[in-house]
Protein backbone atom coordinates (compact mmCIF):
# COMPACT_ATOMS: atom_id res chain seq x y z
CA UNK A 1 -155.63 -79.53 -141.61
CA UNK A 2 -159.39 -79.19 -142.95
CA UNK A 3 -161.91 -79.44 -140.88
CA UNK A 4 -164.82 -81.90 -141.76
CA UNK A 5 -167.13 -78.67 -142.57
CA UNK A 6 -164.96 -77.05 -144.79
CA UNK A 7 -164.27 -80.87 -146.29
CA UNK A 8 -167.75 -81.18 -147.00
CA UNK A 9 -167.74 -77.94 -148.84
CA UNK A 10 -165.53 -78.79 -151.46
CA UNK A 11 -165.95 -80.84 -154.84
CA UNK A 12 -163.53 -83.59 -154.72
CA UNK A 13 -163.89 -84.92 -158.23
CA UNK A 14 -163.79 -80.85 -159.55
CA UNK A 15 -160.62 -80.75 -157.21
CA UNK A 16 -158.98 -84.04 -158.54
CA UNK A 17 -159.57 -83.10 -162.34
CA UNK A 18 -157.85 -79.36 -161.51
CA UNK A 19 -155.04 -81.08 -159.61
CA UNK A 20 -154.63 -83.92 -162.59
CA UNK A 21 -154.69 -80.83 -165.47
CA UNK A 22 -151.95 -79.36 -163.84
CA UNK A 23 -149.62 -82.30 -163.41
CA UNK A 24 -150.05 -82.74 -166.71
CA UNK A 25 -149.17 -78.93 -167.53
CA UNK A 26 -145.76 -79.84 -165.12
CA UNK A 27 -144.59 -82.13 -167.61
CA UNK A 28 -146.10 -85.62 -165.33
CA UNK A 29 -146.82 -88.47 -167.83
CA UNK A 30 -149.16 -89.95 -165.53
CA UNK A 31 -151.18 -89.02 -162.51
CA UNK A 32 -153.97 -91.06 -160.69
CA UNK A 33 -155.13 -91.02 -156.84
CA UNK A 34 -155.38 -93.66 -154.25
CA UNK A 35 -156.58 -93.38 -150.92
CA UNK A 36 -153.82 -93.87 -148.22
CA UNK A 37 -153.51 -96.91 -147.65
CA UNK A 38 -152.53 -100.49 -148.56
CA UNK A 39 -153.76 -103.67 -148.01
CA UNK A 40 -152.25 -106.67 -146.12
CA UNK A 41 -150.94 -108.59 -149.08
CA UNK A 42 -148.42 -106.02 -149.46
CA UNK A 43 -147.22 -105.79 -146.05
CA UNK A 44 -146.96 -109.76 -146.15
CA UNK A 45 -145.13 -109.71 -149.53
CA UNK A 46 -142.59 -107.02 -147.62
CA UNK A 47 -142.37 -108.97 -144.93
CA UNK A 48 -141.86 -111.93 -147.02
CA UNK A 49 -139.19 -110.08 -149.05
CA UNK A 50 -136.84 -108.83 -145.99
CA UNK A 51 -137.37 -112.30 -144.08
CA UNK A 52 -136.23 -114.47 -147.14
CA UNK A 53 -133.04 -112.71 -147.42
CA UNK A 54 -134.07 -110.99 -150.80
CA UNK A 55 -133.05 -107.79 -149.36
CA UNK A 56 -129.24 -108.26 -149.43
CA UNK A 57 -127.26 -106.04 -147.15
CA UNK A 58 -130.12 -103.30 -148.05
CA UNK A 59 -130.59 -103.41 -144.02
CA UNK A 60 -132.75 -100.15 -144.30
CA UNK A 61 -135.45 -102.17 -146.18
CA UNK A 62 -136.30 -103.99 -142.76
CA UNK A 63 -136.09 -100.52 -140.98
CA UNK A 64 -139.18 -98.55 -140.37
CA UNK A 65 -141.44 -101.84 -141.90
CA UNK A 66 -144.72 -99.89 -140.54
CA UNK A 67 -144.31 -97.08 -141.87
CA UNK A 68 -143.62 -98.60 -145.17
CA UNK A 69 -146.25 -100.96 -145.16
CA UNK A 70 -149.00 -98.18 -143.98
CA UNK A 71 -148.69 -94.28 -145.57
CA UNK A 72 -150.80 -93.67 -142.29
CA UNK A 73 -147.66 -95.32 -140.40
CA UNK A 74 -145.63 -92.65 -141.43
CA UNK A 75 -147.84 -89.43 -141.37
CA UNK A 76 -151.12 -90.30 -139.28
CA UNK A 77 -153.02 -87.48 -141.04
CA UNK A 78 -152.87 -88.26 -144.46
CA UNK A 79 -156.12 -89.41 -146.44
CA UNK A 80 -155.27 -89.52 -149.97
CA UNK A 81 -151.89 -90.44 -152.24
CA UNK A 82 -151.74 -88.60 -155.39
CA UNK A 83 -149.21 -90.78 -157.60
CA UNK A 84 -147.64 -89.53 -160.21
CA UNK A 85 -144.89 -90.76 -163.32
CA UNK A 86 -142.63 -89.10 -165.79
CA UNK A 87 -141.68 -91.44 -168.38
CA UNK A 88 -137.69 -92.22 -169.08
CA UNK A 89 -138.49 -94.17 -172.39
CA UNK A 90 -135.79 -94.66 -174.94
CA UNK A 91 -138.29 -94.14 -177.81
CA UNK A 92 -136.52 -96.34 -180.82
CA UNK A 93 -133.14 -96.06 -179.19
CA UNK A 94 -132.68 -100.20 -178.60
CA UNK A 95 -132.09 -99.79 -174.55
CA UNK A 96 -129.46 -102.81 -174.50
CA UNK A 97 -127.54 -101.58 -177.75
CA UNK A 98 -124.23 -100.95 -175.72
CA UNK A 99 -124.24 -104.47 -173.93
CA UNK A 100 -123.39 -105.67 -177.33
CA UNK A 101 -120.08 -103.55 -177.40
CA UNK A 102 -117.81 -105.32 -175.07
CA UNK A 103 -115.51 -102.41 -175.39
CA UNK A 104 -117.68 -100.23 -173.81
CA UNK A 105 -119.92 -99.92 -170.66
CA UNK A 106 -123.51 -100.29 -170.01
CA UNK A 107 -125.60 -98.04 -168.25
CA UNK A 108 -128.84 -98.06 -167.12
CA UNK A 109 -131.09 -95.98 -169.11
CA UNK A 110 -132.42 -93.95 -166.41
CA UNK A 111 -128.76 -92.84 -164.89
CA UNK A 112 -127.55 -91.58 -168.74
CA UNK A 113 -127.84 -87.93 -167.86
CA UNK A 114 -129.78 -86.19 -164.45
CA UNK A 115 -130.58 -87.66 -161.59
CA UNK A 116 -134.23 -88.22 -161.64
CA UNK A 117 -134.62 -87.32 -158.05
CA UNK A 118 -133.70 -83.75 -158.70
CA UNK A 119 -135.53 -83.61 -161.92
CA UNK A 120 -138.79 -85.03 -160.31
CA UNK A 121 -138.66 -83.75 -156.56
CA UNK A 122 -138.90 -80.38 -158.44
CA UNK A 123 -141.76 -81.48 -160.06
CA UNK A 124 -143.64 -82.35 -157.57
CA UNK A 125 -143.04 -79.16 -155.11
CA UNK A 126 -144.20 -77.27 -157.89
CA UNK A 127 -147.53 -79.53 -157.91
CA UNK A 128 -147.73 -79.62 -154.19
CA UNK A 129 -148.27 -76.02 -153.66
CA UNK A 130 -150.64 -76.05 -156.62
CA UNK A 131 -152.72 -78.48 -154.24
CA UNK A 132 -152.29 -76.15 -151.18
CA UNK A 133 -153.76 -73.36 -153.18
CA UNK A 134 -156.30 -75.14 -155.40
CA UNK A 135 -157.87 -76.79 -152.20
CA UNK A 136 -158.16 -73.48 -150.07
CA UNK A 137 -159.79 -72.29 -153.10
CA UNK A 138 -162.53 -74.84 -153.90
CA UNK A 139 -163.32 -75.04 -149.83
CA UNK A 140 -161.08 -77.83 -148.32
CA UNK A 141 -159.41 -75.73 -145.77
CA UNK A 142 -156.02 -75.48 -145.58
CA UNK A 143 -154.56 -78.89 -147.03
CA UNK A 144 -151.35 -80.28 -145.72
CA UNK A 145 -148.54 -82.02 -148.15
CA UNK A 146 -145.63 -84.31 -148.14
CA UNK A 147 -143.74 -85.13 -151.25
CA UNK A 148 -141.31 -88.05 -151.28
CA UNK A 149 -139.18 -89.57 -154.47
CA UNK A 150 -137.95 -92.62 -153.77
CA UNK A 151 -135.75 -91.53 -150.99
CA UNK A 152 -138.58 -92.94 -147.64
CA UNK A 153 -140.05 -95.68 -146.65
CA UNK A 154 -142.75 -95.88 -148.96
CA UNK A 155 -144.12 -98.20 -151.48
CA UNK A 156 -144.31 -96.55 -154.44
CA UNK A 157 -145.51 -99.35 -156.84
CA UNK A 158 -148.16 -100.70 -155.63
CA UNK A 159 -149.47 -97.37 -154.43
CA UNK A 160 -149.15 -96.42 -158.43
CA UNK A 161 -150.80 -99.76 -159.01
CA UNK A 162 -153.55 -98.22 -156.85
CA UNK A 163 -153.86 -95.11 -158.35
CA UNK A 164 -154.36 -96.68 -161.59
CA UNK A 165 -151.25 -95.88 -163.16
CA UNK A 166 -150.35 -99.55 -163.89
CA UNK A 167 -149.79 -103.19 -162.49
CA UNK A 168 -146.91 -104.25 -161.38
CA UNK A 169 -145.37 -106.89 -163.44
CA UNK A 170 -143.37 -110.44 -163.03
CA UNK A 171 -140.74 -108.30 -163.32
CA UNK A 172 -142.14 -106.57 -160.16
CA UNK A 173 -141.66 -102.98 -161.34
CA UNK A 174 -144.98 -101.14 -162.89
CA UNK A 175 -145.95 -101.27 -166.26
CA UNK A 176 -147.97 -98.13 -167.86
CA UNK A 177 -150.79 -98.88 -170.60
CA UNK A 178 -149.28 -96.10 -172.50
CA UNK A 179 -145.51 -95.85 -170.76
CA UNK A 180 -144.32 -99.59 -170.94
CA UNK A 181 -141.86 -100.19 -167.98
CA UNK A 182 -140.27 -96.55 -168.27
CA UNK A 183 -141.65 -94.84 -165.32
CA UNK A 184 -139.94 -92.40 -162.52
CA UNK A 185 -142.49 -92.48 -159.98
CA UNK A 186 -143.01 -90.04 -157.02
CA UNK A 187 -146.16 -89.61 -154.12
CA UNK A 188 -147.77 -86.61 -152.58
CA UNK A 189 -149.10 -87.68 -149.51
CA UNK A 190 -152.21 -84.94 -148.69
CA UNK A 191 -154.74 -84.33 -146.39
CA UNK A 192 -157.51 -83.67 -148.63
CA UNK A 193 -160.39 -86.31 -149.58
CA UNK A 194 -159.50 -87.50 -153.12
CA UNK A 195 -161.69 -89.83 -155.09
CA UNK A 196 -159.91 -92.66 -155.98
CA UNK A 197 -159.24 -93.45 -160.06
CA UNK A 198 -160.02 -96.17 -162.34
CA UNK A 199 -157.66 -99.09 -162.40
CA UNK A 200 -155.61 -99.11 -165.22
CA UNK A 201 -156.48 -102.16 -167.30
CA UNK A 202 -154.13 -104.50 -168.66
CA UNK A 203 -151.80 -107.20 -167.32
CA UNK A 204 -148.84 -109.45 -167.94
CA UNK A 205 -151.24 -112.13 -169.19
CA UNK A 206 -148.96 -115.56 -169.98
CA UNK A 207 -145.67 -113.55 -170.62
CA UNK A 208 -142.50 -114.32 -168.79
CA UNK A 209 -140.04 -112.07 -171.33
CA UNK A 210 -138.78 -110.59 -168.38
CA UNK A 211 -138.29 -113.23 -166.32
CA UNK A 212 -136.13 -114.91 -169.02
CA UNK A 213 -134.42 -111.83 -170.13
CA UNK A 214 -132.54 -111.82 -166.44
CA UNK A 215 -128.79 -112.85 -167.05
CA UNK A 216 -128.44 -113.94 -163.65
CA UNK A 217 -131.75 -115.34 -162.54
CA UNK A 218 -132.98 -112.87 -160.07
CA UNK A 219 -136.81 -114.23 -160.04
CA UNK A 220 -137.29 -117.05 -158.21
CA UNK A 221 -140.48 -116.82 -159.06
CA UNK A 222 -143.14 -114.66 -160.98
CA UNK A 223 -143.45 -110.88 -159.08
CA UNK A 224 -140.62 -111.72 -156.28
CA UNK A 225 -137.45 -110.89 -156.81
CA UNK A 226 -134.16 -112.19 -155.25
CA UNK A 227 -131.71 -108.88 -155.27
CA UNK A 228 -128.99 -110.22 -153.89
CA UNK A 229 -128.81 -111.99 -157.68
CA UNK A 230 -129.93 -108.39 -159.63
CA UNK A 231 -127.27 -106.85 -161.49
CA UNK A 232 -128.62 -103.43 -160.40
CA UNK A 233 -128.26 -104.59 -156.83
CA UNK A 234 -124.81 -105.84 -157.31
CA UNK A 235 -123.72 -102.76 -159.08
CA UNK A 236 -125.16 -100.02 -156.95
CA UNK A 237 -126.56 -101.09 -153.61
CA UNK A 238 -123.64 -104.04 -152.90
CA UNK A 239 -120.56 -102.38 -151.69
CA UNK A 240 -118.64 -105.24 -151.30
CA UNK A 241 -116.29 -107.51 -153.79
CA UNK A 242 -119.43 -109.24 -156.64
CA UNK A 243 -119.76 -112.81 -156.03
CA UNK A 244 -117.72 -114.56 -158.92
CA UNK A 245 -120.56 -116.54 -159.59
CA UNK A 246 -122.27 -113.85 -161.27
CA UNK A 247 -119.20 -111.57 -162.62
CA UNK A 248 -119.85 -113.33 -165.94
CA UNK A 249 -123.66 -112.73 -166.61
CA UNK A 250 -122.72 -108.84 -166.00
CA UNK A 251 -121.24 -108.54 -168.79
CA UNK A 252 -120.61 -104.91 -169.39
CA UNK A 253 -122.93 -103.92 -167.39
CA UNK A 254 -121.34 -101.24 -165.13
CA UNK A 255 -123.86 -99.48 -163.70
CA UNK A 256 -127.53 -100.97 -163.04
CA UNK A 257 -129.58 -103.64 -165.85
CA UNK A 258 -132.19 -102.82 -167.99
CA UNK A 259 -133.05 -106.41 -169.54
CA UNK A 260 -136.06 -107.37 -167.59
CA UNK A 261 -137.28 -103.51 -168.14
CA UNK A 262 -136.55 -103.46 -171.95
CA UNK A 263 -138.14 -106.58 -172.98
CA UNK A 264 -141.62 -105.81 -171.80
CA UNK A 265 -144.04 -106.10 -175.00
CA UNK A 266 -145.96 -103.16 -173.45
CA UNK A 267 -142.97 -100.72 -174.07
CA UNK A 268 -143.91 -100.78 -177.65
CA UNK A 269 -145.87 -98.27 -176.58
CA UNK A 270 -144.11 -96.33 -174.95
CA UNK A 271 -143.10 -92.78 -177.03
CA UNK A 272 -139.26 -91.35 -176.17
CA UNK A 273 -139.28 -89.23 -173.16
CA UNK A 274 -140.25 -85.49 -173.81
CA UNK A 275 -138.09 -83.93 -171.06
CA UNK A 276 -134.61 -83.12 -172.33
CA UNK A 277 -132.88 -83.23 -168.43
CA UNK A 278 -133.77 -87.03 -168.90
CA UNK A 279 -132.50 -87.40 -172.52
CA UNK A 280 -129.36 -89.87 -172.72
CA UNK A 281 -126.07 -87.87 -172.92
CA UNK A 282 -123.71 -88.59 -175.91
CA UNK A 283 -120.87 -89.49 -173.76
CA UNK A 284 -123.09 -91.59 -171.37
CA UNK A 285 -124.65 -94.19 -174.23
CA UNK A 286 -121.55 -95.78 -174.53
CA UNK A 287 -118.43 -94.57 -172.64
CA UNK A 288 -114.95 -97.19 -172.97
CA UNK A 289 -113.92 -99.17 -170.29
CA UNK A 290 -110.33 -97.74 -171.24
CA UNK A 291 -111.34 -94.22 -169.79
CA UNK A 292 -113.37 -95.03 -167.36
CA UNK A 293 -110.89 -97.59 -165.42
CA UNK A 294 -108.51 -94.72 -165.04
CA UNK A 295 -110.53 -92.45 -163.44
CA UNK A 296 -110.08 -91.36 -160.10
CA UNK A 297 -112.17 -89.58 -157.74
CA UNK A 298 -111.59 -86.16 -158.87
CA UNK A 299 -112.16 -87.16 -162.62
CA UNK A 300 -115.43 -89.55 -161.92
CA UNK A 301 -116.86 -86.93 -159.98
CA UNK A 302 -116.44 -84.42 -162.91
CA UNK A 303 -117.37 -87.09 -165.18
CA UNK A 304 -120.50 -87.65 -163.30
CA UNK A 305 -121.70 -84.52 -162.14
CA UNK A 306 -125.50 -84.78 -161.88
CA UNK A 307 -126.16 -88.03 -162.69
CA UNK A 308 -127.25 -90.42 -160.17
CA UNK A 309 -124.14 -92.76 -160.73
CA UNK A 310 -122.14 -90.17 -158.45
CA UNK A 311 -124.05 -91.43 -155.53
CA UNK A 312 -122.17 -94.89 -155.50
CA UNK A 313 -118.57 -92.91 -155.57
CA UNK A 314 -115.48 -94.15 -157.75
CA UNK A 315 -114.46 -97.37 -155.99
CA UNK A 316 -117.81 -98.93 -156.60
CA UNK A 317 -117.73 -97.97 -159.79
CA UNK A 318 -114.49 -98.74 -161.19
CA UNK A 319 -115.08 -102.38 -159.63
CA UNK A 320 -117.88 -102.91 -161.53
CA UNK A 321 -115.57 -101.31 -164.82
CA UNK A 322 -113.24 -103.82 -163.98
CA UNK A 323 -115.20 -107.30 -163.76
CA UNK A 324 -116.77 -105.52 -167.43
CA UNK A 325 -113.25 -105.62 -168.48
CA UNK A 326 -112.92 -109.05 -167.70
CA UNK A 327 -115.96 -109.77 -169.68
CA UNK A 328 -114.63 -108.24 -172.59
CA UNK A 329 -112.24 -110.70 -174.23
CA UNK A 330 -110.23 -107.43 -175.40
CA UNK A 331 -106.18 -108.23 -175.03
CA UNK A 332 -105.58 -104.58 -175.41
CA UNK A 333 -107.42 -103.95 -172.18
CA UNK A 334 -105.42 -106.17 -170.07
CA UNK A 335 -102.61 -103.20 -168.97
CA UNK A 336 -105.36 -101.53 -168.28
CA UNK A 337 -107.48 -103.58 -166.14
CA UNK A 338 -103.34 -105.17 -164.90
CA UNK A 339 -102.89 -100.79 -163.39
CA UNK A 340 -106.05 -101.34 -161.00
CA UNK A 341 -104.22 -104.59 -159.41
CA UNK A 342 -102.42 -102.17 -156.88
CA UNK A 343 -105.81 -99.86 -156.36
CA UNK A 344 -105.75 -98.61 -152.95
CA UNK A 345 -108.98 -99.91 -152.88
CA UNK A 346 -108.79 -103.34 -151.95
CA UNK A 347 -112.13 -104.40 -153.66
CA UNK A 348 -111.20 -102.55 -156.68
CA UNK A 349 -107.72 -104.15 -156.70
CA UNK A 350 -109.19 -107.66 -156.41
CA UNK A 351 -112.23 -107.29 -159.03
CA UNK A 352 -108.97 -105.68 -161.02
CA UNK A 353 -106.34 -109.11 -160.36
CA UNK A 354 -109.58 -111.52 -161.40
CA UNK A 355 -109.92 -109.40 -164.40
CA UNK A 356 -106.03 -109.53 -165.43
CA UNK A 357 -106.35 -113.60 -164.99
CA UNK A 358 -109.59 -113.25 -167.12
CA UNK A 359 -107.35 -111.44 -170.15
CA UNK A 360 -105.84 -113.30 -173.14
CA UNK A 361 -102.05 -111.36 -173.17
């Protein structure tokens, strides 16, 4: 860790400018700095979030709440957050083309090809030891680093927000100036004395586009959201049978929901993503619901090598293929969806028998 001579010998603007020039030479869309901390209207709106119940059975948002609520909670040393995005956007692709093929099965824009975790973490290790090195060399000592990607307890957004990457919006995720609401985000917590950058500008203003884009309601009010009602929540994070209350907004949406995302007027924009791991894959824009209910574990797992859909395994998945089935009006699916009925998964078999029931023969 620096010491407060060899702090005092360095240039922290010259320092922030080399570090930002280099992002940008990485491929990041977006870099900004924040110091380490964040203020007590986020804790309370955490707190607020987890006590309410808008966590769902995501029990590990209530676990480590200090750390997540104070970078200096989880690593006492740090001073400054350098935040960083690398934009997903569709470009003129329209994101919500394939929820208009019943046939067929939505997902998410940012799970169409590799996981972004991989694709970014590597990213920033590459920037992180640029840091190391470019602070020994302007005089900061010997800088310490942490990178994290979504995967510890931190609050990414409103650090961004911070950092001056963006705001973020009713929808509650950030929204870039120049990126719209496509944004990967990832953190380098650091040692070093960063000066902090301009906010971004802009704001949601009277527009609730993504508030009434939700199929199921999931805002109960402006910049809160209620995930135990998100279709992204139910798809991915819920492992257990979807309430039938919402099995009909889902549509055919199998994995994760872009609506509230893909209406934003800022996206317009928002130019298509530059970094080919992130581009959509063919067989990923709009895969049938015929295949993809009679995959099994080996086959989903080949199917979904890389991609972050692997994570929630084949049971989840095919669940949420089944309720799209369901959704889809199409008679010829019905032996389909009728196979899953005896799934030796018992949520997949029930999602499977409400399905059937759904089915014109």
């Amino acid at each position: 860790m620096a010491g407060p001579c060899a702090s005092a010998m360095a240039d922290p603007v010259r320092l922030a400018a080399a570090i930002a020039g280099h992002a940008r030479a990485l491929g990041f869309d977006a870099v900004g700095f924040a110091p380490a901390q964040l203020d007590d209207g986020v804790r309370a709106r955490l707190a607020a979030f987890v006590e309410n119940g808008f966590a769902g059975g995501m029990e590990w948002m209530a676990q480590r709440m200090e750390q997540r609520g104070d970078p200096r909670g989880l690593w006492p040393e740090v001073r400054s957050v350098i935040a960083l995005g690398v934009s997903y956007a569709p470009g003129e692709d329209d994101p919500l083309a394939t929820t208009r093929q019943p046939e067929a099965g939505n997902i998410s824009v940012y799970a169409r090809h590799r996981d972004y975790h991989d694709v970014v973490k590597g990213m920033l290790k590459h920037l992180a030891q640029f840091v190391v090195n470019a602070g020994r060399r302007q005089g900061a000592g010997a800088a310490e680093v942490k990178v994290f990607v979504d995967t510890a307890p931190v609050m990414e957004k409103p650090l961004a927000q911070n950092a001056g990457l963006g705001w973020q919006g009713k929808h509650t995720s950030l929204v870039s100036r120049q990126h719209g609401s496509w944004l990967f985000l990832g953190e380098i917590y650091t040692t070093l004395d960063l000066p902090q950058s301009v906010p971004s500008g802009g704001g949601c203003g009277t527009c609730t586009r993504c508030l009434d884009a939700c199929p199921t309601g999931a805002f109960p009010q402006p910049g809160i959201m209620d995930a135990r009602r998100c279709i992204s929540y139910l798809t991915i994070e819920n492992r257990d049978p979807i309430p039938h209350e919402f099995r009909p907004a889902m549509g055919n949406r199998i994995y994760g929901c872009d609506d509230c995302l893909a209406v934003c007027p800022w996206n317009r924009f928002a130019r298509a993503t530059n970094h080919m791991k992130l581009a959509a894959r063919d067989d990923l824009r709009a895969p049938a619901l015929r295949d993809l209910a009679m995959l099994d574990d080996a086959g989903f797992r080949a199917r979904f090598s890389g991609s972050p859909v692997k994570r929630i395994g084949r049971n989840r998945f095919v669940r949420n293929v089944a309720v799209a089935i369901g959704n889809s009006g199409r008679p010829e699916l019905r032996p389909v969806v009728a196979a899953l009925c005896a799934d030796a998964d018992p949520v997949v078999a029930e999602a499977a028998q409400w399905a059937t029931v759904r089915l014109p023969s």
